[in-house]
C-alpha atoms as a PDB file:
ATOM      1  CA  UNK A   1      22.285  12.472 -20.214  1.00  0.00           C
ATOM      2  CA  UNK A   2      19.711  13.425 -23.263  1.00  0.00           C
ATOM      3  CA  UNK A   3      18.278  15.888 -23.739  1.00  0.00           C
ATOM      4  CA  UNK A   4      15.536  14.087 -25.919  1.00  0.00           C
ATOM      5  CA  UNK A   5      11.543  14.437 -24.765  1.00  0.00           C
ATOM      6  CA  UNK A   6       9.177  11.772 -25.563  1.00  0.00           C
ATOM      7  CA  UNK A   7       6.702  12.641 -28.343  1.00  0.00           C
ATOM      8  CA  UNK A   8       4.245  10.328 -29.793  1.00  0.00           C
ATOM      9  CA  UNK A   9       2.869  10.360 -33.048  1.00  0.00           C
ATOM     10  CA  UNK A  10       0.609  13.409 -32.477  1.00  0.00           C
ATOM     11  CA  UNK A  11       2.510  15.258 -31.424  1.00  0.00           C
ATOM     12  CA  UNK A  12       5.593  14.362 -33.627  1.00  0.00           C
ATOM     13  CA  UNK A  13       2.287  15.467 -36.642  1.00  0.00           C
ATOM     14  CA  UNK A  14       1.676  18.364 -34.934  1.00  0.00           C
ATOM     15  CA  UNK A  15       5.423  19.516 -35.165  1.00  0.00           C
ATOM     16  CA  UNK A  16       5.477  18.709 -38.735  1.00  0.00           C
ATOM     17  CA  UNK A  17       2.741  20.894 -39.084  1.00  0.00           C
ATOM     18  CA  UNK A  18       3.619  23.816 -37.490  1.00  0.00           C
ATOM     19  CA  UNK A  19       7.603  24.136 -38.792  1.00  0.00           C
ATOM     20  CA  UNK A  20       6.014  24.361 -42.226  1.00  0.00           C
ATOM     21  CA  UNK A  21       3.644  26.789 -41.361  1.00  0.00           C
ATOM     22  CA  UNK A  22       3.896  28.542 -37.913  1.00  0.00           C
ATOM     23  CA  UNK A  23       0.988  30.215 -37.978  1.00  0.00           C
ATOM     24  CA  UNK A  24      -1.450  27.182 -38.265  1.00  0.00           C
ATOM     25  CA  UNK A  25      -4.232  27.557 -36.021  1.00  0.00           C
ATOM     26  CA  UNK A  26      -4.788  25.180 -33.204  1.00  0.00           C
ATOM     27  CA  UNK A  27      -8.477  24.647 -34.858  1.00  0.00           C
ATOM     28  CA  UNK A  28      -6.537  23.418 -38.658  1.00  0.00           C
ATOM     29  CA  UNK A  29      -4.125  21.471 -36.051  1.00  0.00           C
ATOM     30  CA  UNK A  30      -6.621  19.764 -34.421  1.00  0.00           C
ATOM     31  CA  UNK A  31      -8.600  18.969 -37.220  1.00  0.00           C
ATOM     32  CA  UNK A  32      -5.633  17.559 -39.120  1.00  0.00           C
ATOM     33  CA  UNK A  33      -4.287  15.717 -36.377  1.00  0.00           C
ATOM     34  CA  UNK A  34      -7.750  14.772 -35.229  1.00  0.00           C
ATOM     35  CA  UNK A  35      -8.159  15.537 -31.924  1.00  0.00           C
ATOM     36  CA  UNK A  36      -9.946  18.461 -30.261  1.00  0.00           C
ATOM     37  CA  UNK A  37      -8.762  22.142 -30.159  1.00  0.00           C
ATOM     38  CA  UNK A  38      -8.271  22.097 -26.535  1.00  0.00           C
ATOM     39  CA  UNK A  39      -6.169  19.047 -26.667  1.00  0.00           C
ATOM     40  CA  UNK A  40      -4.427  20.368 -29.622  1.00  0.00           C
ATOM     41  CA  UNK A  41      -3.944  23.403 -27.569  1.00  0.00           C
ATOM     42  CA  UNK A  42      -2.731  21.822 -24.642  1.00  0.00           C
ATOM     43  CA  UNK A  43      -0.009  19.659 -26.492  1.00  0.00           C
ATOM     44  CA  UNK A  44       1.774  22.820 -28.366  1.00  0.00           C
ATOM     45  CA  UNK A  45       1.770  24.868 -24.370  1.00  0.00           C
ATOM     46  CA  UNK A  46       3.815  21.400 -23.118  1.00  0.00           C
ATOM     47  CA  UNK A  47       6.104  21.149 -26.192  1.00  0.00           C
ATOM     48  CA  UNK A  48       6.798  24.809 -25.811  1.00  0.00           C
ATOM     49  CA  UNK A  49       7.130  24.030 -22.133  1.00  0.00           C
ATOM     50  CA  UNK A  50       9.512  21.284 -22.569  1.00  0.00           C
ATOM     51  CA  UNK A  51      11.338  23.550 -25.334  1.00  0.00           C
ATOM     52  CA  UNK A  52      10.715  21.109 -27.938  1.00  0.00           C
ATOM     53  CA  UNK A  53       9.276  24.226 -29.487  1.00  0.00           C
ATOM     54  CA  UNK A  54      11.713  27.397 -28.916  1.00  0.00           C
ATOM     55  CA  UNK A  55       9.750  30.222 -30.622  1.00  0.00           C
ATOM     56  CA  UNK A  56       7.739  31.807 -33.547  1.00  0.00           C
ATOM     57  CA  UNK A  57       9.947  34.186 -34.764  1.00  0.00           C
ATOM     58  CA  UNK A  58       9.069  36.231 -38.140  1.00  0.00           C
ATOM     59  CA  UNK A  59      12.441  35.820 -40.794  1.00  0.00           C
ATOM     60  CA  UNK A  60      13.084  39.230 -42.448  1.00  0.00           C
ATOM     61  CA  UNK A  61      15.310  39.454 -45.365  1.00  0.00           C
ATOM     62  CA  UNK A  62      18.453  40.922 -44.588  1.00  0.00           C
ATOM     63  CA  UNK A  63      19.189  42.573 -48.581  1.00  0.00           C
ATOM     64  CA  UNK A  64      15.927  44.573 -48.432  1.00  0.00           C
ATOM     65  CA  UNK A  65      16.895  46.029 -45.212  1.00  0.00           C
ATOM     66  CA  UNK A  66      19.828  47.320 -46.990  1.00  0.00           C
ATOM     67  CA  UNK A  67      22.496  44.340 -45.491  1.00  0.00           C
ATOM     68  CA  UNK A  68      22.710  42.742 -48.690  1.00  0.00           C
ATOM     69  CA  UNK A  69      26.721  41.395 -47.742  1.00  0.00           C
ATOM     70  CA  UNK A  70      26.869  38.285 -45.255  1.00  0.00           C
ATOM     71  CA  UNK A  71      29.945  36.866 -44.237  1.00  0.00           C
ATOM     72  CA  UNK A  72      30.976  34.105 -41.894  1.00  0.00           C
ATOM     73  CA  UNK A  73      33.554  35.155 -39.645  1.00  0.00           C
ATOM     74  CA  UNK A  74      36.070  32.462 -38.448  1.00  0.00           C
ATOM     75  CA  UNK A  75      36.789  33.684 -34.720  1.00  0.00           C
ATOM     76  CA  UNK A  76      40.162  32.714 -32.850  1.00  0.00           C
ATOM     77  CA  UNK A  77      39.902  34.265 -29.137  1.00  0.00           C
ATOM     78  CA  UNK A  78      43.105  33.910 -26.800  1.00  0.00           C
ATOM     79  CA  UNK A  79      43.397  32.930 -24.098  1.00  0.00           C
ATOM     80  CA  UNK A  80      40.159  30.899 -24.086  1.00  0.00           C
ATOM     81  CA  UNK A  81      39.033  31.238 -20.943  1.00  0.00           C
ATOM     82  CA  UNK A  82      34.922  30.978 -19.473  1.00  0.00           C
ATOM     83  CA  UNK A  83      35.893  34.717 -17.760  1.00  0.00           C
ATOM     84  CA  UNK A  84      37.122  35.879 -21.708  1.00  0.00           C
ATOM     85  CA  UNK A  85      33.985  33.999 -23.209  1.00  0.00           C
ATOM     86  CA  UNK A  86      30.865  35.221 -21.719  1.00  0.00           C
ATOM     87  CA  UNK A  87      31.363  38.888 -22.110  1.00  0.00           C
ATOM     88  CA  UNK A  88      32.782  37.776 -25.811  1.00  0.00           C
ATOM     89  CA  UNK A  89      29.501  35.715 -26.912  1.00  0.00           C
ATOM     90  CA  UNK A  90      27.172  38.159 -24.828  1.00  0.00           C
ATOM     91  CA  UNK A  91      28.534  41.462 -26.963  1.00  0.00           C
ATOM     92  CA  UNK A  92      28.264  39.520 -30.357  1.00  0.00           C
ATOM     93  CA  UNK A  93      24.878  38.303 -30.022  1.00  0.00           C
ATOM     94  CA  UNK A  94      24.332  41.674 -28.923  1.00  0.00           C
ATOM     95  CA  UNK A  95      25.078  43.433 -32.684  1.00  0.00           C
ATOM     96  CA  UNK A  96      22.662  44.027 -34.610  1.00  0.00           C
ATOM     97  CA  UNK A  97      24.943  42.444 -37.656  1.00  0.00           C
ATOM     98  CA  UNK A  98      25.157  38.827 -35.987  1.00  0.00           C
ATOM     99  CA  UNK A  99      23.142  36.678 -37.312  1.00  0.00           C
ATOM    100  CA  UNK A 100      24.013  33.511 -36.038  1.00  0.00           C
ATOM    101  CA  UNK A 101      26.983  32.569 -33.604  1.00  0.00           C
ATOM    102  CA  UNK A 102      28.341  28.720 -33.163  1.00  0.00           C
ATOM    103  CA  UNK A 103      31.165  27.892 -30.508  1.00  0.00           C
ATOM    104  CA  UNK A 104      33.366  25.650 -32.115  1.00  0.00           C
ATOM    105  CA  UNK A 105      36.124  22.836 -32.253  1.00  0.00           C
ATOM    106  CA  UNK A 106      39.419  23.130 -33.810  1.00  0.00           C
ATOM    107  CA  UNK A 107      41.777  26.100 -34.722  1.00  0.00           C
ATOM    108  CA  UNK A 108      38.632  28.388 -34.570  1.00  0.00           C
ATOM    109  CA  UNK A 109      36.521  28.900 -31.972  1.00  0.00           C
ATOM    110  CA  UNK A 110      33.615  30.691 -32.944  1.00  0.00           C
ATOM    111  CA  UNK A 111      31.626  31.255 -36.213  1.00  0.00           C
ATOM    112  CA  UNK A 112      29.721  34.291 -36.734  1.00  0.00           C
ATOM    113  CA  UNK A 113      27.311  35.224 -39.220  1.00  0.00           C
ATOM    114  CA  UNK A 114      26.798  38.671 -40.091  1.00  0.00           C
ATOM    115  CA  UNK A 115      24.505  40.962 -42.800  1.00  0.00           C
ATOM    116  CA  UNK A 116      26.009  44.157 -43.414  1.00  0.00           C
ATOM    117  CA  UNK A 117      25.420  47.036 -45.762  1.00  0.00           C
ATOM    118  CA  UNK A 118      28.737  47.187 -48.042  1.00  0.00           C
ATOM    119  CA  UNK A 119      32.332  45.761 -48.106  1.00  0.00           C
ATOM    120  CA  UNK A 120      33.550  49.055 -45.730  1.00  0.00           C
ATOM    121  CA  UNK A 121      30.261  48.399 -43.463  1.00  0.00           C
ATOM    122  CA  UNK A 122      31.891  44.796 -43.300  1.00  0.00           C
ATOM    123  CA  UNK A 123      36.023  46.440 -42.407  1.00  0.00           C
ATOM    124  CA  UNK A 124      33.981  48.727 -39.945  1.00  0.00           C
ATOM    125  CA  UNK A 125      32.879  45.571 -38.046  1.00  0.00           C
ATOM    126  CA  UNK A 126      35.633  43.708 -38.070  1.00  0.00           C
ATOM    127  CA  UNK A 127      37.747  46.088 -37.474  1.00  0.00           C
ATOM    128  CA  UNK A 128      35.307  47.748 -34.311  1.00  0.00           C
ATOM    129  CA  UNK A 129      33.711  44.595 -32.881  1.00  0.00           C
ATOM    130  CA  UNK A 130      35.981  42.082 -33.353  1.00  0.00           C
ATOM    131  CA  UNK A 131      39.702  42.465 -33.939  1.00  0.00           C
ATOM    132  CA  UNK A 132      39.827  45.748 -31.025  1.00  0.00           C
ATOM    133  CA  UNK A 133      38.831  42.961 -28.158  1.00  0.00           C
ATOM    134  CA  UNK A 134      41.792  41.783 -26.406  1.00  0.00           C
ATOM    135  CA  UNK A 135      40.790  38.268 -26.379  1.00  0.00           C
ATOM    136  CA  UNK A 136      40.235  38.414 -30.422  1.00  0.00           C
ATOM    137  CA  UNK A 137      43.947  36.557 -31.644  1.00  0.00           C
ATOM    138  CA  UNK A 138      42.547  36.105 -35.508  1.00  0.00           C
ATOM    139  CA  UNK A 139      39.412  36.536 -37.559  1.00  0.00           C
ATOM    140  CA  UNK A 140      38.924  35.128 -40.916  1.00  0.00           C
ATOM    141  CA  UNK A 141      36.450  36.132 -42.661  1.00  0.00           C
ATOM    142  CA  UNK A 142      34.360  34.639 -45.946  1.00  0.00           C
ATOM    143  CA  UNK A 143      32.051  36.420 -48.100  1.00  0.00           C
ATOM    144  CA  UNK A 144      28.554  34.419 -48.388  1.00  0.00           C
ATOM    145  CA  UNK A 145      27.812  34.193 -51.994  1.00  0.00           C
ATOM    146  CA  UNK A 146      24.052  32.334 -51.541  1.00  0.00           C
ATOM    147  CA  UNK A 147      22.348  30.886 -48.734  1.00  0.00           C
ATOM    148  CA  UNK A 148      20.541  27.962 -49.325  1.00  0.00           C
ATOM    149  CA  UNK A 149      17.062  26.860 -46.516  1.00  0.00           C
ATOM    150  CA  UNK A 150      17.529  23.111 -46.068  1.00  0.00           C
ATOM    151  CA  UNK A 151      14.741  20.652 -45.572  1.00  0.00           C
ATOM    152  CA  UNK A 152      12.404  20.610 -41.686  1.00  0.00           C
ATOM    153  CA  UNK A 153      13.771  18.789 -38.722  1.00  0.00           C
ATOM    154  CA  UNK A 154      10.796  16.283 -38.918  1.00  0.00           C
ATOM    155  CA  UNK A 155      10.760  14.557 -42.174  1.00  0.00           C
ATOM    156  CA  UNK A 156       7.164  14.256 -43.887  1.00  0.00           C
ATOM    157  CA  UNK A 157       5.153  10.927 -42.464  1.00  0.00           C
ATOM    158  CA  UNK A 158       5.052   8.079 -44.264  1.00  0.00           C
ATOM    159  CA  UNK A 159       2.073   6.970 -45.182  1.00  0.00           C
END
């Protein structure tokens, strides 16, 4: 079954908009998209509704809050089991460090990315949050040297 919603070409503009600049207001929506405000306002409440749109969240920059290491942590957890799992994901998402955490395929079965201060901030983690679980088997870990943004979900309209 998808997931998918149906989104017509005003709304698929007003998406454009807004993941290039979140903080558009629904008056330079509507006027670019050219309908009114009201209608403008009504289509962003039912794509956040529908979760088309998930948030507005502000991005900080990890380095300047002194976490200028990030890693990716290759995750192995034994047995895998749902019981073993949800306390596992719920306490990672819960550290401060995590910034991102995918459940995976293959030999690994999660991928974590964390900021931290220093390399010993980095052990420290590991070492405290990680390899002490009894579920952890492994965790690999690889030093992020640059972090690249890649391009919007909604490619620019063609005109």
């Amino acid at each position: 079954m998808s997931d998918s919603v149906a989104l017509d070409p005003v709304d698929l503009q007003i998406l454009r908009l807004l993941q290039n600049d979140a903080r558009t207001t629904y008056r330079e929506l509507a006027a670019e998209v050219g309908v009114a405000a009201s209608t403008c306002l009504d289509r962003v409440a039912r794509l956040r509704r529908s979760g088309v749109i998930l948030g507005d969240q502000l991005r900080l920059d990890p380095a300047k809050l002194g976490r200028g290491l990030q890693a990716l942590l290759l995750v192995q957890v034994r047995p895998h089991r749902r019981e073993l799992i949800g306390p596992f994901v719920d306490r990672i998402r819960s550290l401060p460090e995590s910034r991102a955490l995918f459940h995976l395929t293959g030999p690994d079965d999660y991928l974590v990315q964390v900021a931290v201060a220093d390399a010993a901030d980095l052990q420290r983690l590991v070492l405290d949050e990680f390899t002490s679980r009894r579920e952890v088997a492994r965790v690999d870990t690889r030093l992020i040297f640059q972090q690249w943004e890649c391009g919007p979900l909604l490619p620019p309209a063609a005109n």
